[in-house]
Protein backbone atom coordinates (compact mmCIF):
# COMPACT_ATOMS: atom_id res chain seq x y z
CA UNK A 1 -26.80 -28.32 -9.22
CA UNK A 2 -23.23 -28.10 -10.39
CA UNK A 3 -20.98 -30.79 -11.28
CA UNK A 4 -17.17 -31.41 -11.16
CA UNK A 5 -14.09 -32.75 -9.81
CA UNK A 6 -12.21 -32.41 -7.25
CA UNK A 7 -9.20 -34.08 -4.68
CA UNK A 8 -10.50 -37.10 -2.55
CA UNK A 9 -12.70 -35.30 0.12
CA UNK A 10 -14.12 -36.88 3.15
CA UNK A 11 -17.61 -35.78 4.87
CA UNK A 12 -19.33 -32.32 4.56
CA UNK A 13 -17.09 -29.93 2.63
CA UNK A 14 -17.36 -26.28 2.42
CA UNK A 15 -15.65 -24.88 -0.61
CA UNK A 16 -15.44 -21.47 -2.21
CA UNK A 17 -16.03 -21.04 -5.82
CA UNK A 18 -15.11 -17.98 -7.53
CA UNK A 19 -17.66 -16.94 -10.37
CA UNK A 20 -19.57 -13.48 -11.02
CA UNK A 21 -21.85 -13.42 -8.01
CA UNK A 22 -21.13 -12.44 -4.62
CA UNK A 23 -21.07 -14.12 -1.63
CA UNK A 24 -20.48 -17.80 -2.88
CA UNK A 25 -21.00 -20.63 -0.20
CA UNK A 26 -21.32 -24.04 -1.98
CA UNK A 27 -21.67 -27.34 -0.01
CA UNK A 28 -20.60 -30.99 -1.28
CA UNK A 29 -23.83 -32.96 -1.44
CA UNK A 30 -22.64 -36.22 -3.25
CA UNK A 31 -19.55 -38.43 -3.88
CA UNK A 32 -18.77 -41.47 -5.81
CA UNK A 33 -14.72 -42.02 -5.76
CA UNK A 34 -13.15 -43.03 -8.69
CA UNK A 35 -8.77 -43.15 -8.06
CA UNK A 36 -7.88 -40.60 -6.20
CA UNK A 37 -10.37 -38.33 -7.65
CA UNK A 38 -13.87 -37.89 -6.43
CA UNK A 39 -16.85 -37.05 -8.68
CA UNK A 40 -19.21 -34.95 -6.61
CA UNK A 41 -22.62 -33.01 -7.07
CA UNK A 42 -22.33 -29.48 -5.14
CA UNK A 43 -24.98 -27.43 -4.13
CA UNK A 44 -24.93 -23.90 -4.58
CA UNK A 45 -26.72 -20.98 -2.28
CA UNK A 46 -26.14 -18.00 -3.06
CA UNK A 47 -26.23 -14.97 -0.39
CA UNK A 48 -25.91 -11.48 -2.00
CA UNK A 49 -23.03 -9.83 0.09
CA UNK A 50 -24.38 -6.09 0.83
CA UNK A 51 -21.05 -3.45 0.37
CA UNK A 52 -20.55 -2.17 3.54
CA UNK A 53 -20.25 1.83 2.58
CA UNK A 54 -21.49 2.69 6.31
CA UNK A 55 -18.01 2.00 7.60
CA UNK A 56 -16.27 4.27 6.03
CA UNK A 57 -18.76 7.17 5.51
CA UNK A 58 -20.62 8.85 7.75
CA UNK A 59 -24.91 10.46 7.21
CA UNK A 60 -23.87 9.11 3.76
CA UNK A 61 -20.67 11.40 3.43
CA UNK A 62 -17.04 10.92 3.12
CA UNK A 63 -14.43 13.13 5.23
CA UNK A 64 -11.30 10.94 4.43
CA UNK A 65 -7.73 11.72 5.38
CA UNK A 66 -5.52 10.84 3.01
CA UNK A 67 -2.15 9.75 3.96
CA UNK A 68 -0.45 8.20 0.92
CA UNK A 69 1.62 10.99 -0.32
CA UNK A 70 5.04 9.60 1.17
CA UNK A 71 5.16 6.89 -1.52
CA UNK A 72 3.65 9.14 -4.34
CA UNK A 73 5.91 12.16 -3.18
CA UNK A 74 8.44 11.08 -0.87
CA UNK A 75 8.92 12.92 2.06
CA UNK A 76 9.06 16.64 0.48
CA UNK A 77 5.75 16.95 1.87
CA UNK A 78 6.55 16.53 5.56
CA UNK A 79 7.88 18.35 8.26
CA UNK A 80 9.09 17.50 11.82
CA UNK A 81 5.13 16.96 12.87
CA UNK A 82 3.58 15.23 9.66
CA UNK A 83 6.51 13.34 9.17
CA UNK A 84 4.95 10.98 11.58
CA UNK A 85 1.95 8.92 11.31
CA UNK A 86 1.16 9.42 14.85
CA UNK A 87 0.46 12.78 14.11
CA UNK A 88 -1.96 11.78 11.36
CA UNK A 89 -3.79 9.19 13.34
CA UNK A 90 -4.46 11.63 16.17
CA UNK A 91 -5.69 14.21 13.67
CA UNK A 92 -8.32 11.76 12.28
CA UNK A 93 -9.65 10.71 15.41
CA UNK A 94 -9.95 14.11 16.52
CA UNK A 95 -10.72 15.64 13.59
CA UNK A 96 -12.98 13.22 13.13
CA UNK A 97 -12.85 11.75 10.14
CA UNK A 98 -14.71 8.97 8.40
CA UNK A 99 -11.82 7.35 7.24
CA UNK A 100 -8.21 7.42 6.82
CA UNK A 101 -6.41 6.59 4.16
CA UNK A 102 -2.50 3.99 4.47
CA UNK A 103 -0.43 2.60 2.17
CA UNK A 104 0.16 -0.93 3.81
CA UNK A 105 3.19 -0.56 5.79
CA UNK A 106 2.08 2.14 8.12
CA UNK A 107 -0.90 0.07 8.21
CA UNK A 108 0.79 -2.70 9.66
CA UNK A 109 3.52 -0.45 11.66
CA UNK A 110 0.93 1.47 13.14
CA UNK A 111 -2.04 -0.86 13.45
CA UNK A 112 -2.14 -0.59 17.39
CA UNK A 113 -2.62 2.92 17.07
CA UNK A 114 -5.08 3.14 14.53
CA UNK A 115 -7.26 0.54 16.38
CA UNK A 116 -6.89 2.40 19.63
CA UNK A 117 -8.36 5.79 17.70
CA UNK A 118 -11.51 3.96 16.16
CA UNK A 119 -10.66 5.65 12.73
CA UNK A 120 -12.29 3.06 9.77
CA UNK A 121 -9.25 1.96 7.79
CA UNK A 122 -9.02 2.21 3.61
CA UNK A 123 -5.89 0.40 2.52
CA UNK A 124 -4.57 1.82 -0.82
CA UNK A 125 -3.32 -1.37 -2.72
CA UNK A 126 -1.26 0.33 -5.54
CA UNK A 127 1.21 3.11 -5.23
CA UNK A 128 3.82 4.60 -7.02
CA UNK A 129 7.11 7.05 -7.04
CA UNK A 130 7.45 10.41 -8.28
CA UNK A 131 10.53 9.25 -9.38
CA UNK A 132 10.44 7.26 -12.69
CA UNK A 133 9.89 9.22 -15.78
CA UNK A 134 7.56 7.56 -18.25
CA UNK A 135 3.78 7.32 -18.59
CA UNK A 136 2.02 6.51 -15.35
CA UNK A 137 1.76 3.09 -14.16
CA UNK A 138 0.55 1.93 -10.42
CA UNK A 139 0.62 -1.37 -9.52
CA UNK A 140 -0.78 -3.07 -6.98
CA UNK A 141 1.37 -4.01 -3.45
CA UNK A 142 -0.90 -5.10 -1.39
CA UNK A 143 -3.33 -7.81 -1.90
CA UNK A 144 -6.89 -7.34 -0.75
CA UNK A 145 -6.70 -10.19 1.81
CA UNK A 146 -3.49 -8.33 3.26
CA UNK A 147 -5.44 -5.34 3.34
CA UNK A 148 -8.41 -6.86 5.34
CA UNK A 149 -5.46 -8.63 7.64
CA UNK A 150 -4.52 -5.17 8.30
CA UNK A 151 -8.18 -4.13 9.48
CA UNK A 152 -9.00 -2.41 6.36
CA UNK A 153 -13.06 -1.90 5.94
CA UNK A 154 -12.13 -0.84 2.39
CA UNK A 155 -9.91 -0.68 0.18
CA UNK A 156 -8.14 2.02 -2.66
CA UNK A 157 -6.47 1.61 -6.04
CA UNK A 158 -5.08 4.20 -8.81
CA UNK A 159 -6.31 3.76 -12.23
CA UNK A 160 -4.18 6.61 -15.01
CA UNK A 161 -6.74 6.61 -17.32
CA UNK A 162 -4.99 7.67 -20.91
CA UNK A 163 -2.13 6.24 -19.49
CA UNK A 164 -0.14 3.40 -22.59
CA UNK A 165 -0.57 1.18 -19.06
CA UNK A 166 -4.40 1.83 -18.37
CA UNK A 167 -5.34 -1.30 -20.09
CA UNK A 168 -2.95 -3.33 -17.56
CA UNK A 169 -4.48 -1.14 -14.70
CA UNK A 170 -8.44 -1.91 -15.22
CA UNK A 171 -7.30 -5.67 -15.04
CA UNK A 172 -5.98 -5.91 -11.92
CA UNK A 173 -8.25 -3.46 -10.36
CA UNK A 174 -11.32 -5.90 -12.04
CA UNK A 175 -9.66 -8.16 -9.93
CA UNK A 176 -9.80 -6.71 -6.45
CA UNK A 177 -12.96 -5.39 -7.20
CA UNK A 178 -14.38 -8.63 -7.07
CA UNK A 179 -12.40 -9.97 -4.45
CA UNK A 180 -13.30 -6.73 -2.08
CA UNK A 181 -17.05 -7.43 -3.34
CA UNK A 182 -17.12 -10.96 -2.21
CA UNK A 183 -16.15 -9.35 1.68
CA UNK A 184 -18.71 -6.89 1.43
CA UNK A 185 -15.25 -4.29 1.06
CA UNK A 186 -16.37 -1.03 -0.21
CA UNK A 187 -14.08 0.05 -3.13
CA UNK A 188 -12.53 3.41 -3.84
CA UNK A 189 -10.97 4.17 -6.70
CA UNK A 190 -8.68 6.95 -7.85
CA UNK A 191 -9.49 8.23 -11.15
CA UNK A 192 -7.04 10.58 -12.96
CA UNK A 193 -6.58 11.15 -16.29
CA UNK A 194 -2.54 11.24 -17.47
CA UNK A 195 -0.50 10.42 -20.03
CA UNK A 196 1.26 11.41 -23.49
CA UNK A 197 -1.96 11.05 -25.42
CA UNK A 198 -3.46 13.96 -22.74
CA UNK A 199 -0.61 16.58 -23.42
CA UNK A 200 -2.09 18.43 -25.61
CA UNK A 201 -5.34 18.90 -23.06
CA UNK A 202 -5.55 20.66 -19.68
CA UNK A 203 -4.97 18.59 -17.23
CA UNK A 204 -7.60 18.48 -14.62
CA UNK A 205 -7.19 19.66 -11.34
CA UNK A 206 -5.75 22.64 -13.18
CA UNK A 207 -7.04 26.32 -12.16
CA UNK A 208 -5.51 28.07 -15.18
CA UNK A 209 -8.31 28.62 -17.57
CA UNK A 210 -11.45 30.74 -17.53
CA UNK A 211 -14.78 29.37 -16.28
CA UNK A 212 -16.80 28.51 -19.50
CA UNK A 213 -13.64 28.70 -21.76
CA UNK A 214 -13.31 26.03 -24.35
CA UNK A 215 -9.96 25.01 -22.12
CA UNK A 216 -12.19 24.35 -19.07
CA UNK A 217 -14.73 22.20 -21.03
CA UNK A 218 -11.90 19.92 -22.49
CA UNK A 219 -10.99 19.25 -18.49
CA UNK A 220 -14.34 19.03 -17.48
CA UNK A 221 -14.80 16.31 -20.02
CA UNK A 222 -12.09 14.65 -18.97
CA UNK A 223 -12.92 14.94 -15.27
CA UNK A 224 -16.32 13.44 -16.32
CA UNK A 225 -15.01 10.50 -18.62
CA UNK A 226 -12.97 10.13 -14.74
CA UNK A 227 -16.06 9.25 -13.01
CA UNK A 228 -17.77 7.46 -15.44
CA UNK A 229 -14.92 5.01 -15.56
CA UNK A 230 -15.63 4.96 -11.83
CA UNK A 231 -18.53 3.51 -11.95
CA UNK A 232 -17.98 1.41 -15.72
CA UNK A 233 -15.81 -0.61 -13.78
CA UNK A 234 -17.35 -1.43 -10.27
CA UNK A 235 -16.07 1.06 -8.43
CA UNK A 236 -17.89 1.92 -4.89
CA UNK A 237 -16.82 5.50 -4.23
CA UNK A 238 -14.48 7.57 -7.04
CA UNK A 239 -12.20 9.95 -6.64
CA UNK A 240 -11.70 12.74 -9.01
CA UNK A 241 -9.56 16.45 -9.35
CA UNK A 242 -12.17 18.85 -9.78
CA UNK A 243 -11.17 21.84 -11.99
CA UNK A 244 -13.29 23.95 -10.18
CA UNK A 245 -16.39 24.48 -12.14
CA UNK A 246 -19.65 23.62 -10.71
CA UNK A 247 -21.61 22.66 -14.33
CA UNK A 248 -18.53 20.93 -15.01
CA UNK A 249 -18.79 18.47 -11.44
CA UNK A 250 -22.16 18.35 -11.60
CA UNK A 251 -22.05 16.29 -15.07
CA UNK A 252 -19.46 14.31 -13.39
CA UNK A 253 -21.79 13.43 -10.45
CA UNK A 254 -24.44 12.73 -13.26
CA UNK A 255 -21.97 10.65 -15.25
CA UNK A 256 -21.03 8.82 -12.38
CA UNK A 257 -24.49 7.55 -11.63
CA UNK A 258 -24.87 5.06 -8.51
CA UNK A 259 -20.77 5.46 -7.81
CA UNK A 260 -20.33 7.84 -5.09
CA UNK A 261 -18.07 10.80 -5.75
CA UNK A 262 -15.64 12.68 -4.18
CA UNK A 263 -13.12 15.38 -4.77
CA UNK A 264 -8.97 15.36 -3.89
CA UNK A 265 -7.86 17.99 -1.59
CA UNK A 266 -5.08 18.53 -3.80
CA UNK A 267 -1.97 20.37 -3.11
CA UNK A 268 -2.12 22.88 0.04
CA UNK A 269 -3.90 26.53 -0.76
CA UNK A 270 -5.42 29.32 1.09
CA UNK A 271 -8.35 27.30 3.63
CA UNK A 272 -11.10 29.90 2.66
CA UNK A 273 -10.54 29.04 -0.66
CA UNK A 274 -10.33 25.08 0.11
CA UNK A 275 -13.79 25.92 2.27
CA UNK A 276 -15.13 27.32 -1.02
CA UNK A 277 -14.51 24.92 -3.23
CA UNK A 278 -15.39 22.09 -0.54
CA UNK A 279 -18.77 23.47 -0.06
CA UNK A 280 -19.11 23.77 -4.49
CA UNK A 281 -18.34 20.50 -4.18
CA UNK A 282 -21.42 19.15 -1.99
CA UNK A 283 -23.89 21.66 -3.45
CA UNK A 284 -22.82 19.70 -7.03
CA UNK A 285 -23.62 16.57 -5.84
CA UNK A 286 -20.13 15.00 -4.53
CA UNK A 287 -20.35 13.14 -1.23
CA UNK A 288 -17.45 14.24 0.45
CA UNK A 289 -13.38 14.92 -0.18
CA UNK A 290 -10.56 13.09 -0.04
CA UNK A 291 -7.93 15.34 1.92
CA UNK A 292 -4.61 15.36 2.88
CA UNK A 293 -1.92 18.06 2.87
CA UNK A 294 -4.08 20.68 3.20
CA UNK A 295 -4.92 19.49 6.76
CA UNK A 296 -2.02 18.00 7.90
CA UNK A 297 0.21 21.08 6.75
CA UNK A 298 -2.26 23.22 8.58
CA UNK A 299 -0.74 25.20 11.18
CA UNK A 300 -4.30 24.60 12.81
CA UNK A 301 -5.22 21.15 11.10
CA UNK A 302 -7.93 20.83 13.94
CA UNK A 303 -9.60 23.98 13.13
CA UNK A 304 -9.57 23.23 9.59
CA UNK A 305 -11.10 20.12 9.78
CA UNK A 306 -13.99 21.12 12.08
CA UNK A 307 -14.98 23.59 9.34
CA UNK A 308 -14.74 20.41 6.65
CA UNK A 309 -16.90 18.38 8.89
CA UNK A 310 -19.67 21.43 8.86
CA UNK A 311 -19.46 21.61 5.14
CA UNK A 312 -19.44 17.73 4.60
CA UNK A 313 -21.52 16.28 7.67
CA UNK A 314 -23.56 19.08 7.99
C-alpha cells in the first residue's frame, strides 16, 4: 500500500503515478476527507509494459528510411523528386521498409499518406540546423505524447556525445525514455560523437585512415563508447557511423550488449560499395541500417532497396 494526498475525489479513481517501473495503474481504495483534501490509501498493480520492437523491425531487423535531413541539412539535399515527402512515403512502402523515419511536421502534414502506405512510423523528437556554429546541441520539439498523436510506434532522439551540451542532452532523453517505456514505445537513439574536446580525434564515420592504423582504433573507440552509451542510458535500438572496420563494429555490437544496433547510411556513395559495407555490417552483428540519401538520391531507389532488403531481411 501507498499513502498520500490528493484533491477531493469521489468514487473509484484511476490515477497514474510516475515512478521507475513501467506500466503504472494504481486504484484509490480508501478515503477519509479532511477540508478539501482527501487522505486516501491507493493500491498499486504493477503490469510490466513489454517494448514493442516488432513494429518497427522486421525477422528481428531494421531497414529504416530516414527522412530527417531537411531540418539537419536544409534542402541542399533534395531535388525536384525527393523534395517531396510523397516521394519518400511511396519509396518505403514499396521498398519496403520497416520503418520510416519524420521529423513531426511531415508527420502531421502527411499523416493520411503514411497511414494509407502501412509504413510503421518513428518520430524523431529533437532536431537541429546546419546552420549555427558552436558545439552541437539538439533539443527536443516534439513531445513523446505528440509523437504517439501522430501514429508514431517509436520514437528517435540525437544525443552529441563529447558535445559541452551532452550533459543537458542525456536529461531530456532520460526523460522520454521513460515516458516511451511506459507506452511500450521502442526507443532509438542517435549516437554520435562531436564536439571541441573530439578535434583532435578522427571523427567517425570517416574513411580516411588505414584499416588497423592507430587513427582507425581512436574512431573505433569512439564508435564503441557510441553504443555503449546506447544502451547505458535505456536506449532500445542505437544508431552509430561505422568507420568501416569490421573488428572495430563488432566491439561496438559487443559493447552495446542487449541494445540493438544499427549503422547510418551516411552521405550518398557508389551502391556496390554501400552493398558492401551493408552486408559488413550484418555479418558484425548490427541489425539493420538506418538509410536515407543514398536511396532516395538513387536514380533507381527501388532497385537499391530490394538489394538492402536481401542483405538485411535475408
Amino acid at each position: 500500500m501507498i499513502r498520500g494526498d490528493g484533491e477531493s475525489l469521489r468514487g473509484k479513481v484511476q490515477l497514474r503515478w510516475r515512478s521507475s517501473l513501467r506500466g503504472k495503474v494504481h486504484f484509490v481504495e480508501k478515503f477519509s476527507y479532511a477540508g478539501d483534501l482527501a487522505r486516501f490509501v491507493i493500491k498499486l498493480e504493477v503490469r510490466m509494459v513489454k517494448i514493442k520492437l516488432n513494429k518497427i523491425l522486421k525477422k528481428g531487423r531494421a531497414l529504416f528510411l530516414a527522412y530527417d535531413q531537411g531540418l539537419e541539412h536544409g534542402p541542399a539535399d533534395f531535388n525536384d523528386k525527393n523534395v517531396d515527402p510523397v516521394y519518400i512515403i511511396d519509396i518505403a512502402r514499396r521498398g519496403k521498409f520497416s520503418a520510416v523515419i519524420f521529423h513531426k511536421g511531415i508527420a502531421e502534414k502527411y499523416s493520411a499518406e503514411i497511414k494509407k502506405s502501412g509504413v510503421p512510423l518513428i518520430v524523431k523528437l529533437n532536431g537541429k540546423t546546419s546552420l549555427v556554429g558552436g558545439e552541437p546541441v539538439s533539443r527536443m520539439i516534439c513531445s513523446v505524447d505528440e509523437a504517439v498523436k501522430l501514429g508514431a510506434v517509436g520514437v528517435g532522439y540525437t544525443i552529441y556525445i563529447g558535445s559541452e551540451f551532452e550533459e543537458e542532452m542525456l536529461s531530456e532523453f532520460g526523460e522520454i525514455v521513460e515516458e516511451a517505456h511506459e507506452l511500450g514505445l521502442p526507443v532509438v537513439l542517435w549516437c554520435y560523437p562531436r564536439g571541441k574536446s573530439l578535434r583532435d580525434l578522427p571523427r567517425v564515420g570517416s574513411r580516411k585512415s588505414e584499416v588497423g592504423s592507430r587513427k582507425r582504433s581512436k574512431a573505433g573507440k569512439l564508435m564503441a563508447y557510441a553504443a555503449r552509451v546506447g544502451l547505458e542510458v535505456g536506449a532500445d535500438v542505437v544508431k552509430i557511423q561505422s568507420d568501416g572496420n569490421l573488428k572495430d563494429l563488432e566491439w561496438a555490437v559487443e559493447s552495446a550488449g542487449k541494445c540493438k544496433v544499427v549503422v547510418a547510411g551516411g552521405a550518398r556513395r557508389n551502391a556496390d560499395e554501400l552493398i558492401r559495407d551493408v552486408k559488413s555490417a550484418i555479418k558484425s552483428g548490427c541489425v539493420g541500417v538506418a538509410i536515407g540519401r543514398n536511396v532516395w538520391q538513387s536514380e533507381e531507389p527501388l532497385k537499391l532497396a530490394g538489394k538492402l532488403r536481401k542483405v538485411v531481411l535475408g
